[in-house]
PDB file of N, CA and C in Angstrom:
ATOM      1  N   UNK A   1      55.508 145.816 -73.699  1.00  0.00           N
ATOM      2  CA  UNK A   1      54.313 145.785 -74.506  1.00  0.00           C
ATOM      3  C   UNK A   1      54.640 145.667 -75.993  1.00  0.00           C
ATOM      4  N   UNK A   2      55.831 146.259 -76.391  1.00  0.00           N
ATOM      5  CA  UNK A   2      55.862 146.129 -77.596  1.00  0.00           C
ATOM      6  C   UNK A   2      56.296 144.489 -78.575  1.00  0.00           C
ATOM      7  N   UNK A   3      57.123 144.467 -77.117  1.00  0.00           N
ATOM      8  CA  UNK A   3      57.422 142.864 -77.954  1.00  0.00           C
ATOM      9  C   UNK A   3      56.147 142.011 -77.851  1.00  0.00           C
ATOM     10  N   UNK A   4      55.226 141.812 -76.880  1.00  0.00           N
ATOM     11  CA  UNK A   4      54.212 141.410 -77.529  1.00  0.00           C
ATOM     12  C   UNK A   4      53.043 141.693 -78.558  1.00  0.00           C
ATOM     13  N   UNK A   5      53.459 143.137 -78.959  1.00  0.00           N
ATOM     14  CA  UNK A   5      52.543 143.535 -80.176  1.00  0.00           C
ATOM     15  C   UNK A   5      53.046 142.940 -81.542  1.00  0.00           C
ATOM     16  N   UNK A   6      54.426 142.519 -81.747  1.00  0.00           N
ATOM     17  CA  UNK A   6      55.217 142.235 -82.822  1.00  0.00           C
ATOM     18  C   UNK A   6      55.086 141.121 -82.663  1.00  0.00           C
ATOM     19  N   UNK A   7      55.417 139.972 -81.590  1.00  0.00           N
ATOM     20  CA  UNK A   7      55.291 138.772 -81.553  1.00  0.00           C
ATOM     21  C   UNK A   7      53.541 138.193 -82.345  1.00  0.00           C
ATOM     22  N   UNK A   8      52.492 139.039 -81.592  1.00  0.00           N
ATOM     23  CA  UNK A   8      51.181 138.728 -82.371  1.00  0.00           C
ATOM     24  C   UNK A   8      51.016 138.957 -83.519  1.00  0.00           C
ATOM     25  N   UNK A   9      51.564 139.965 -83.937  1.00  0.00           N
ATOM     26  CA  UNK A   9      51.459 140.154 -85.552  1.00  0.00           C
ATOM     27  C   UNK A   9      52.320 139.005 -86.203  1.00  0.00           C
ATOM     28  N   UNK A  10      53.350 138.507 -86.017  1.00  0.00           N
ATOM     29  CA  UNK A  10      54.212 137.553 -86.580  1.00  0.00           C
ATOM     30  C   UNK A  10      53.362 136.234 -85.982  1.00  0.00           C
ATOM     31  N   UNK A  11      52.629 135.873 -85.262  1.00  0.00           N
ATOM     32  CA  UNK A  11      52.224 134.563 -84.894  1.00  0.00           C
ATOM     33  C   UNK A  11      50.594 134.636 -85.298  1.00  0.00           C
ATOM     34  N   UNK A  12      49.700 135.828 -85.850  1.00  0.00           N
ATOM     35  CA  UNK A  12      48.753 135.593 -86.594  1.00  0.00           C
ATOM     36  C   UNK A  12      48.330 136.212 -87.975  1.00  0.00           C
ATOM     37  N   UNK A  13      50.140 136.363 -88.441  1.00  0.00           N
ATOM     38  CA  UNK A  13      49.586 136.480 -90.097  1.00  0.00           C
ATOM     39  C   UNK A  13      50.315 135.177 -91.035  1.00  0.00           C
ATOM     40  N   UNK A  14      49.126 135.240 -91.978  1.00  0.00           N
ATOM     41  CA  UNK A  14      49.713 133.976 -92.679  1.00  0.00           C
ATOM     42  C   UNK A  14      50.876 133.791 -93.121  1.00  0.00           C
ATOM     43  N   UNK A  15      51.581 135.095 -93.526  1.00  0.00           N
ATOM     44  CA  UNK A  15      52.996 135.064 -94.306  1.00  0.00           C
ATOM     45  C   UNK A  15      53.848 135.970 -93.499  1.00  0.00           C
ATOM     46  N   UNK A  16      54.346 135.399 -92.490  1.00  0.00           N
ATOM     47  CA  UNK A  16      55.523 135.955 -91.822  1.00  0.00           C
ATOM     48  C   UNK A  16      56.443 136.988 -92.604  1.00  0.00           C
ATOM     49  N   UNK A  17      56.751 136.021 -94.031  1.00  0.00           N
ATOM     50  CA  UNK A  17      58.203 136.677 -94.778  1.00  0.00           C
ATOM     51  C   UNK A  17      57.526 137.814 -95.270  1.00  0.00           C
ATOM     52  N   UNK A  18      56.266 137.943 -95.321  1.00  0.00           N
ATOM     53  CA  UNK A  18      55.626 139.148 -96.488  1.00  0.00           C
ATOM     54  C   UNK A  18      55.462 140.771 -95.346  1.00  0.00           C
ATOM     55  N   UNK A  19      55.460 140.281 -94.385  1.00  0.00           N
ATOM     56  CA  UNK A  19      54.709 141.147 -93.246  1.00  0.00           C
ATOM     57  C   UNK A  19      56.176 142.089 -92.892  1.00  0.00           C
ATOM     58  N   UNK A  20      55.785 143.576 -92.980  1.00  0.00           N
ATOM     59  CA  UNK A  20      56.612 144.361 -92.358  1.00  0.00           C
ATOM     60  C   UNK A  20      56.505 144.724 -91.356  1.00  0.00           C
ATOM     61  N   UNK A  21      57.087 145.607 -90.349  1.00  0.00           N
ATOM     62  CA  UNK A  21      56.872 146.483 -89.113  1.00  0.00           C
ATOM     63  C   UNK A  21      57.441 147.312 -89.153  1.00  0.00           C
ATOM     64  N   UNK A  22      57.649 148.515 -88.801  1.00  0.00           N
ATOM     65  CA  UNK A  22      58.133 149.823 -88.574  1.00  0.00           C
ATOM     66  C   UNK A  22      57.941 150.436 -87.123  1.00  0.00           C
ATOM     67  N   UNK A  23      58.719 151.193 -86.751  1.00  0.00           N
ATOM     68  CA  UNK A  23      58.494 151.005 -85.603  1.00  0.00           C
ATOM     69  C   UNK A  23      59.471 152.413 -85.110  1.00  0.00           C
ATOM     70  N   UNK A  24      59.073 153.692 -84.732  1.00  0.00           N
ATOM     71  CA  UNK A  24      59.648 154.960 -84.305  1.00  0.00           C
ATOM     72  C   UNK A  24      59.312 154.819 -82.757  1.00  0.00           C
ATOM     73  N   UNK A  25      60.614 154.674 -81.835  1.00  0.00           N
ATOM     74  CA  UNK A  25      61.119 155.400 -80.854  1.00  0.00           C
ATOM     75  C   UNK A  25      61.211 155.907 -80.241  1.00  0.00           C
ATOM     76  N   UNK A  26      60.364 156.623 -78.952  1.00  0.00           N
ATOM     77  CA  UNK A  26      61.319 158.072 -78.878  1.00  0.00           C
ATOM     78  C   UNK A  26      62.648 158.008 -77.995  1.00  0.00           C
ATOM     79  N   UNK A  27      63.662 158.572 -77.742  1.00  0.00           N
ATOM     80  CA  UNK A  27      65.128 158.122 -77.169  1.00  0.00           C
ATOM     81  C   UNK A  27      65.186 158.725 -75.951  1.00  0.00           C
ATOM     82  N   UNK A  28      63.761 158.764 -75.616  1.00  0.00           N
ATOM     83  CA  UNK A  28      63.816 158.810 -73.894  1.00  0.00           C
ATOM     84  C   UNK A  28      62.552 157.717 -73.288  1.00  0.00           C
ATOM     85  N   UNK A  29      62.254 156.602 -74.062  1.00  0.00           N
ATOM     86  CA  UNK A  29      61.432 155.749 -73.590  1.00  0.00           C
ATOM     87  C   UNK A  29      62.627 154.719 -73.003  1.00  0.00           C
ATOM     88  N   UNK A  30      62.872 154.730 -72.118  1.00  0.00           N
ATOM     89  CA  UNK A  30      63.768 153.624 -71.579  1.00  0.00           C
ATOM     90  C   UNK A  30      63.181 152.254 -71.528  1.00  0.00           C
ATOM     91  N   UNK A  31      62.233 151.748 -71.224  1.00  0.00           N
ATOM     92  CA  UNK A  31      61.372 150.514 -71.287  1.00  0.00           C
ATOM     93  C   UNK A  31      61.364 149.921 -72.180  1.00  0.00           C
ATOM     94  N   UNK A  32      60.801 150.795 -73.292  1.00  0.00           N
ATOM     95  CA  UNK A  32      61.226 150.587 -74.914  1.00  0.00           C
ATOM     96  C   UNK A  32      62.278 149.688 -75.624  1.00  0.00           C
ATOM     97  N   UNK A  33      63.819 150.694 -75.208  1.00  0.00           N
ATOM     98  CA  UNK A  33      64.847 151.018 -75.746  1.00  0.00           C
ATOM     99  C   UNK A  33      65.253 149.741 -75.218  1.00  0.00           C
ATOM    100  N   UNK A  34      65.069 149.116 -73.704  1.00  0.00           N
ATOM    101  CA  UNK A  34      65.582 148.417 -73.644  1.00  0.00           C
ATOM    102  C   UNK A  34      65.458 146.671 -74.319  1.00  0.00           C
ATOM    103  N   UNK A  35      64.571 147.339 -74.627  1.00  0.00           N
ATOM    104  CA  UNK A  35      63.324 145.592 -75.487  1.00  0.00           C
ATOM    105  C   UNK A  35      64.059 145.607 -77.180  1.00  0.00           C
ATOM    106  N   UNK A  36      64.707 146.233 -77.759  1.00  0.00           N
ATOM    107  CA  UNK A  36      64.837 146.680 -79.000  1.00  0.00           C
ATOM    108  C   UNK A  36      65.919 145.212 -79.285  1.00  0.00           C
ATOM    109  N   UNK A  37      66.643 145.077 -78.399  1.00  0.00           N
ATOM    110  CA  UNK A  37      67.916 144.219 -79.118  1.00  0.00           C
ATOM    111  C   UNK A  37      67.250 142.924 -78.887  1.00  0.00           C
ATOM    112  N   UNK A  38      66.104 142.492 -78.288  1.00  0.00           N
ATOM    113  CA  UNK A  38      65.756 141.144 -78.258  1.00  0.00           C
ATOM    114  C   UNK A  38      64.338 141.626 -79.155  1.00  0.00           C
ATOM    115  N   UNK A  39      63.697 142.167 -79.769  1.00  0.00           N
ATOM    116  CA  UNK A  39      62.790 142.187 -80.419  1.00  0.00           C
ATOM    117  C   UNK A  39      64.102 141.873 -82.187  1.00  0.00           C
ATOM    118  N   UNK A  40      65.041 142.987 -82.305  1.00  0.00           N
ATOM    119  CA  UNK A  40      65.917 141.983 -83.407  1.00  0.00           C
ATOM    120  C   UNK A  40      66.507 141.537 -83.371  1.00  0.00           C
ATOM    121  N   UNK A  41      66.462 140.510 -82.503  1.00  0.00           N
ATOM    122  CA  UNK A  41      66.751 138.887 -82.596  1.00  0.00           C
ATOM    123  C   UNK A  41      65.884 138.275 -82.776  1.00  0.00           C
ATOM    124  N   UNK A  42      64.735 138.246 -82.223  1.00  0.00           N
ATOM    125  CA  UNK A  42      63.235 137.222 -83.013  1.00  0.00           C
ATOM    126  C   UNK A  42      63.043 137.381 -83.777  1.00  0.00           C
ATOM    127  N   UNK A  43      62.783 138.387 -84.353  1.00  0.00           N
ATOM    128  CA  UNK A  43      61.959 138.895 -85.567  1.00  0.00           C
ATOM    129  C   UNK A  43      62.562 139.442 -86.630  1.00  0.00           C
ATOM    130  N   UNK A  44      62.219 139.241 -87.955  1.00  0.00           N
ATOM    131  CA  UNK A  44      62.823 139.688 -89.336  1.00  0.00           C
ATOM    132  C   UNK A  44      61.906 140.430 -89.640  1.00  0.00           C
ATOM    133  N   UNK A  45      62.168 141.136 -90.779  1.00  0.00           N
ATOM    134  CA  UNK A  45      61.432 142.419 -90.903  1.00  0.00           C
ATOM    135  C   UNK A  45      61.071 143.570 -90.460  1.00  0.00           C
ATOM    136  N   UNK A  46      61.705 143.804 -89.266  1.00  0.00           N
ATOM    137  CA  UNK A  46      61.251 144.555 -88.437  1.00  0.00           C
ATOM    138  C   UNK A  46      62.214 145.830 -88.422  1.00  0.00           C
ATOM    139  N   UNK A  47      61.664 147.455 -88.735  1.00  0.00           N
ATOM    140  CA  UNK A  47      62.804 148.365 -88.884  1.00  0.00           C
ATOM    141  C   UNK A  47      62.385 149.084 -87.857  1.00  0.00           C
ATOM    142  N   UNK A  48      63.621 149.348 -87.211  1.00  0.00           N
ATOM    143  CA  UNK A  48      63.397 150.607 -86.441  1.00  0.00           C
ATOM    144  C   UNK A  48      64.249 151.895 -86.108  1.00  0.00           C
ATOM    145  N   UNK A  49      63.011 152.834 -85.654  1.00  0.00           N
ATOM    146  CA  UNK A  49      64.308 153.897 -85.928  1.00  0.00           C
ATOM    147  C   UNK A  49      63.587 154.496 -84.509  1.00  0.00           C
ATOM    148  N   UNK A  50      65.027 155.257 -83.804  1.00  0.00           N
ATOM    149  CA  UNK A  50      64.589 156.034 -82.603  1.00  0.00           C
ATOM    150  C   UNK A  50      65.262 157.367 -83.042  1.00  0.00           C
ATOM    151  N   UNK A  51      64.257 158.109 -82.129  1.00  0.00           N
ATOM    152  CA  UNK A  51      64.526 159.892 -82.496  1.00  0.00           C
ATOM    153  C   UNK A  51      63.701 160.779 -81.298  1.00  0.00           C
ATOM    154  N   UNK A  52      63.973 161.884 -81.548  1.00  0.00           N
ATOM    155  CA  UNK A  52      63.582 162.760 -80.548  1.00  0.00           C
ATOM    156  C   UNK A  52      61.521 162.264 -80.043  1.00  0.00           C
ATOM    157  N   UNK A  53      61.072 162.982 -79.301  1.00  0.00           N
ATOM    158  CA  UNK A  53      59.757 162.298 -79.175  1.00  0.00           C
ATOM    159  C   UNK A  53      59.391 163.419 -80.450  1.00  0.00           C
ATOM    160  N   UNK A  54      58.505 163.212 -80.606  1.00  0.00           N
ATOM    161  CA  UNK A  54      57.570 164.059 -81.921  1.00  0.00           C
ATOM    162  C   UNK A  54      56.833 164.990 -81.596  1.00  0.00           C
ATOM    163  N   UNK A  55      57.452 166.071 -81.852  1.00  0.00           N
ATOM    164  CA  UNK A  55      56.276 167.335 -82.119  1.00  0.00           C
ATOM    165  C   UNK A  55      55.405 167.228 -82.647  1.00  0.00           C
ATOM    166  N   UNK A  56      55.082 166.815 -83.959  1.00  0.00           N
ATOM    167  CA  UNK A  56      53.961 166.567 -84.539  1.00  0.00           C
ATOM    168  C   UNK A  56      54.131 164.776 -84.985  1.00  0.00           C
ATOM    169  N   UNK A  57      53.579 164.455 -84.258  1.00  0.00           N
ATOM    170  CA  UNK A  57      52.632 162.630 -84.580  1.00  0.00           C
ATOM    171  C   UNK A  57      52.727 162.103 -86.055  1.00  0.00           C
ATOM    172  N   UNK A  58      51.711 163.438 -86.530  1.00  0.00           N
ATOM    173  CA  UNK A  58      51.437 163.001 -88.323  1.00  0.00           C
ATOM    174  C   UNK A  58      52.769 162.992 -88.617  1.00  0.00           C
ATOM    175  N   UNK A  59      54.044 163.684 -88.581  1.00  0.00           N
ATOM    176  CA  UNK A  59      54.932 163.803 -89.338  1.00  0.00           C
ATOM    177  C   UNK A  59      56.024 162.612 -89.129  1.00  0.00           C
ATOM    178  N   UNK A  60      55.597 161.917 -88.192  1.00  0.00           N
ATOM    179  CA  UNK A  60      56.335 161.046 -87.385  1.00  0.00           C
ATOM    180  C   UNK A  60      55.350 159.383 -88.584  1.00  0.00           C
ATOM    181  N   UNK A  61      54.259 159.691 -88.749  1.00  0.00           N
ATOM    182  CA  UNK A  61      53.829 158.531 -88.912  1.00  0.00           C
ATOM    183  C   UNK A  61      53.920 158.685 -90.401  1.00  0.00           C
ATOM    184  N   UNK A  62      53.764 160.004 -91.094  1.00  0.00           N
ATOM    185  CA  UNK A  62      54.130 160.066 -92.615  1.00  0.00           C
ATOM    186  C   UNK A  62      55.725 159.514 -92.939  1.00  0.00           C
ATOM    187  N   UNK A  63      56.459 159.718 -92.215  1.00  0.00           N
ATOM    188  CA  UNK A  63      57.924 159.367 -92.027  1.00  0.00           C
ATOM    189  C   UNK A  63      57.902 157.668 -92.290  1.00  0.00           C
ATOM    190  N   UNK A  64      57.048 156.856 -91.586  1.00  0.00           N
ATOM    191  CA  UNK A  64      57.235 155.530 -91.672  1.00  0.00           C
ATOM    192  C   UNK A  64      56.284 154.857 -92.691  1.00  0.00           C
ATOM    193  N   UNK A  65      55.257 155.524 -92.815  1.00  0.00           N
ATOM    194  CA  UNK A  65      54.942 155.322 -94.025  1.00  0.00           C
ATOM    195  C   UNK A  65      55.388 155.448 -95.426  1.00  0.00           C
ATOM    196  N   UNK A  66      56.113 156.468 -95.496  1.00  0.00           N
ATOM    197  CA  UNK A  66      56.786 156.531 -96.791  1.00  0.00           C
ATOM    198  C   UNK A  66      57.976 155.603 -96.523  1.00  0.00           C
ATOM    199  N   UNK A  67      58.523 155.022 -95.427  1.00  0.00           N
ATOM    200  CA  UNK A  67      59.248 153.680 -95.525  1.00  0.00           C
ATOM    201  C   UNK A  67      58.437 152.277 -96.056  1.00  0.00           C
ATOM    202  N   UNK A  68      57.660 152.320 -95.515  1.00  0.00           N
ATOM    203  CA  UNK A  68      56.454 150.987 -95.828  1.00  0.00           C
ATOM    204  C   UNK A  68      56.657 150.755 -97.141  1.00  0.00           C
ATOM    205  N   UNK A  69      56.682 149.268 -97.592  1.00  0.00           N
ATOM    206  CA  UNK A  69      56.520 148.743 -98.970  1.00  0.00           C
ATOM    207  C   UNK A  69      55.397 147.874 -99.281  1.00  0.00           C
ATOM    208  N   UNK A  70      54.199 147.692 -98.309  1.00  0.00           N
ATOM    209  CA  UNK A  70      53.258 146.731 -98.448  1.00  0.00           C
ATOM    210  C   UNK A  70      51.997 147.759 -99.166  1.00  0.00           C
ATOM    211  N   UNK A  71      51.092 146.814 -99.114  1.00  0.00           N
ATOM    212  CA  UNK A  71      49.725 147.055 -99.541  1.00  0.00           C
ATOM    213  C   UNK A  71      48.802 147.850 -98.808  1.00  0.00           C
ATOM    214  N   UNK A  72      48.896 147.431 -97.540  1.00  0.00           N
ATOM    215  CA  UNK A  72      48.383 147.415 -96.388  1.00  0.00           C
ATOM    216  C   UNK A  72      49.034 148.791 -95.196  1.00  0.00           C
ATOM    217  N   UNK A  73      48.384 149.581 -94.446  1.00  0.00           N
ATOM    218  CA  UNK A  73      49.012 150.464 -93.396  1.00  0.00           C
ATOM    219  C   UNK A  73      48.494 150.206 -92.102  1.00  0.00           C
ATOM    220  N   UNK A  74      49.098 149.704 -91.584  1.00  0.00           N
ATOM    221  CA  UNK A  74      48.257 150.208 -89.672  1.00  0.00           C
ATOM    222  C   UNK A  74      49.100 150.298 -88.926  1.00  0.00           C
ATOM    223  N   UNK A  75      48.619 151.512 -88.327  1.00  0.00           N
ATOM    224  CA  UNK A  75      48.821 152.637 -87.182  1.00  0.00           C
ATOM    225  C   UNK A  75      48.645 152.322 -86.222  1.00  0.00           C
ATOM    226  N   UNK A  76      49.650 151.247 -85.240  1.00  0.00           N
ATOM    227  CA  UNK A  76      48.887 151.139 -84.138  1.00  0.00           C
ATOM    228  C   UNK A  76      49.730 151.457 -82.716  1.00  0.00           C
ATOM    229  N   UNK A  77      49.421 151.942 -81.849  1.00  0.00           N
ATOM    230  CA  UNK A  77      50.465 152.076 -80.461  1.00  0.00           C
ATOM    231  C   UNK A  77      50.725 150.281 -79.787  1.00  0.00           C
ATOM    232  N   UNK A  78      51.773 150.266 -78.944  1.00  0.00           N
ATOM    233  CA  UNK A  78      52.491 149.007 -78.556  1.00  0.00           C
ATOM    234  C   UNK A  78      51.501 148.597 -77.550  1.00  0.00           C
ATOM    235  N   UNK A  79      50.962 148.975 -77.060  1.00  0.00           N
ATOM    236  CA  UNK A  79      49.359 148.290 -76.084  1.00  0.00           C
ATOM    237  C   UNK A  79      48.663 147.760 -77.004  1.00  0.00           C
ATOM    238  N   UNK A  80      48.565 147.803 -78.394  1.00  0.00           N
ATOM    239  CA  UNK A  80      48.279 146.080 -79.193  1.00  0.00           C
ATOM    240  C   UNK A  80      48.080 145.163 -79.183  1.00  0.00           C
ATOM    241  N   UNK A  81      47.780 143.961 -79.410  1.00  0.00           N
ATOM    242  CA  UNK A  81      47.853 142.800 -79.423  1.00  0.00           C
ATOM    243  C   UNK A  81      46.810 141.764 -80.019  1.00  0.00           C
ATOM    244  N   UNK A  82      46.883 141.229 -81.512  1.00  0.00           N
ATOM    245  CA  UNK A  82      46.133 140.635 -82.274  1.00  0.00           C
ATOM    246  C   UNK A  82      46.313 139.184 -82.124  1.00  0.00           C
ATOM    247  N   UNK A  83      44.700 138.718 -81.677  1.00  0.00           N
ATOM    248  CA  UNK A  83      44.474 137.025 -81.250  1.00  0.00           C
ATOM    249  C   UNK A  83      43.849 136.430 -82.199  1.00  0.00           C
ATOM    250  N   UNK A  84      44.363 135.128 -82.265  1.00  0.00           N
ATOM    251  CA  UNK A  84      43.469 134.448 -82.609  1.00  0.00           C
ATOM    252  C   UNK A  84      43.317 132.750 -82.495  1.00  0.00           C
ATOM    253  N   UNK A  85      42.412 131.974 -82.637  1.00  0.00           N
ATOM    254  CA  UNK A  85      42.153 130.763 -82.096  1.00  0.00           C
ATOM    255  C   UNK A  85      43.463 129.803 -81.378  1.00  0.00           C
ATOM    256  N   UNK A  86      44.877 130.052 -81.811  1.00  0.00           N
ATOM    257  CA  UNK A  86      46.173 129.839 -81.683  1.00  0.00           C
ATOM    258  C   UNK A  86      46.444 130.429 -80.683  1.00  0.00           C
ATOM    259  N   UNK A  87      46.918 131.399 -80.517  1.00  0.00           N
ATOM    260  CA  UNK A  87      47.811 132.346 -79.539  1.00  0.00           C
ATOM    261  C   UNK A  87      46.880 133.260 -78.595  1.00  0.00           C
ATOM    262  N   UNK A  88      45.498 132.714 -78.517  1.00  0.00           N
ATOM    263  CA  UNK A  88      44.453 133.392 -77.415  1.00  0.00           C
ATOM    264  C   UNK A  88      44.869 133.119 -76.087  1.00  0.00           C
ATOM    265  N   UNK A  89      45.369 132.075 -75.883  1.00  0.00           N
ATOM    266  CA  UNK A  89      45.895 131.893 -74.134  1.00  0.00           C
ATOM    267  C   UNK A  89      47.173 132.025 -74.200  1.00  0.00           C
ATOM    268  N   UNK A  90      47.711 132.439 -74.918  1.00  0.00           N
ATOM    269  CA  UNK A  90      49.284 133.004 -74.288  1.00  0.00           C
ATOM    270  C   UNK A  90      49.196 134.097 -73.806  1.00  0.00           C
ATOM    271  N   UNK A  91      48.186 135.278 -74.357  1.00  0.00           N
ATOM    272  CA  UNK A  91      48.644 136.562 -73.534  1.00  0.00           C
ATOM    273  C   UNK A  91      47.320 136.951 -72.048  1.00  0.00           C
ATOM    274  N   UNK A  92      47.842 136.867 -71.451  1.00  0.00           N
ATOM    275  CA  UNK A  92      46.852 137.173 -70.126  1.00  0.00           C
ATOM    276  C   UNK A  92      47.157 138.395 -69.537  1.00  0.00           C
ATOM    277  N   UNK A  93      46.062 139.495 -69.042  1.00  0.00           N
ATOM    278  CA  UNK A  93      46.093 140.472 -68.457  1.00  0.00           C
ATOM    279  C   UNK A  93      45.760 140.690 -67.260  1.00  0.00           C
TER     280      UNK A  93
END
């Protein structure tokens, strides 16, 4: 799921090079963990960090936010996926 949440964000924003991602872990999602080395290989910009699962959420998402350098914040879980007139029939459920 996640590589297609990153793939949509990179295939419907206008400026690829401008667009960040962030992206916390936890180091017992195996499904995850295993998607990580082909998500950086497609994609630039993209940081990630894995760590214990989170006791507290907020502190987990204040953490990547104070990494963030854009304008812009969103919070979103890897069941994601932003369409538009382009990339509407690639993802099917």
């Amino acid at each position: 799921m996640l590589f297609g949440l990153i793939d949509s964000i990179f295939s419907t924003t206008e400026d690829p090079a401008n667009t960040q991602v962030l992206i916390y872990v936890d180091e017992d999602d195996v499904d995850t963990l295993n998607v990580l080395g082909l998500i950086e290989v497609n994609f630039k910009n993209v940081d990630m960090t894995i760590g214990p699962r989170p006791y507290n959420l907020h502190q987990t998402m204040n953490m990547l936010a104070d990494k963030s350098s854009g304008s812009f914040l969103f919070a979103l879980n890897d069941d994601v996926v932003f369409f538009n007139q382009y990339n509407s029939l690639l993802y099917k459920f």
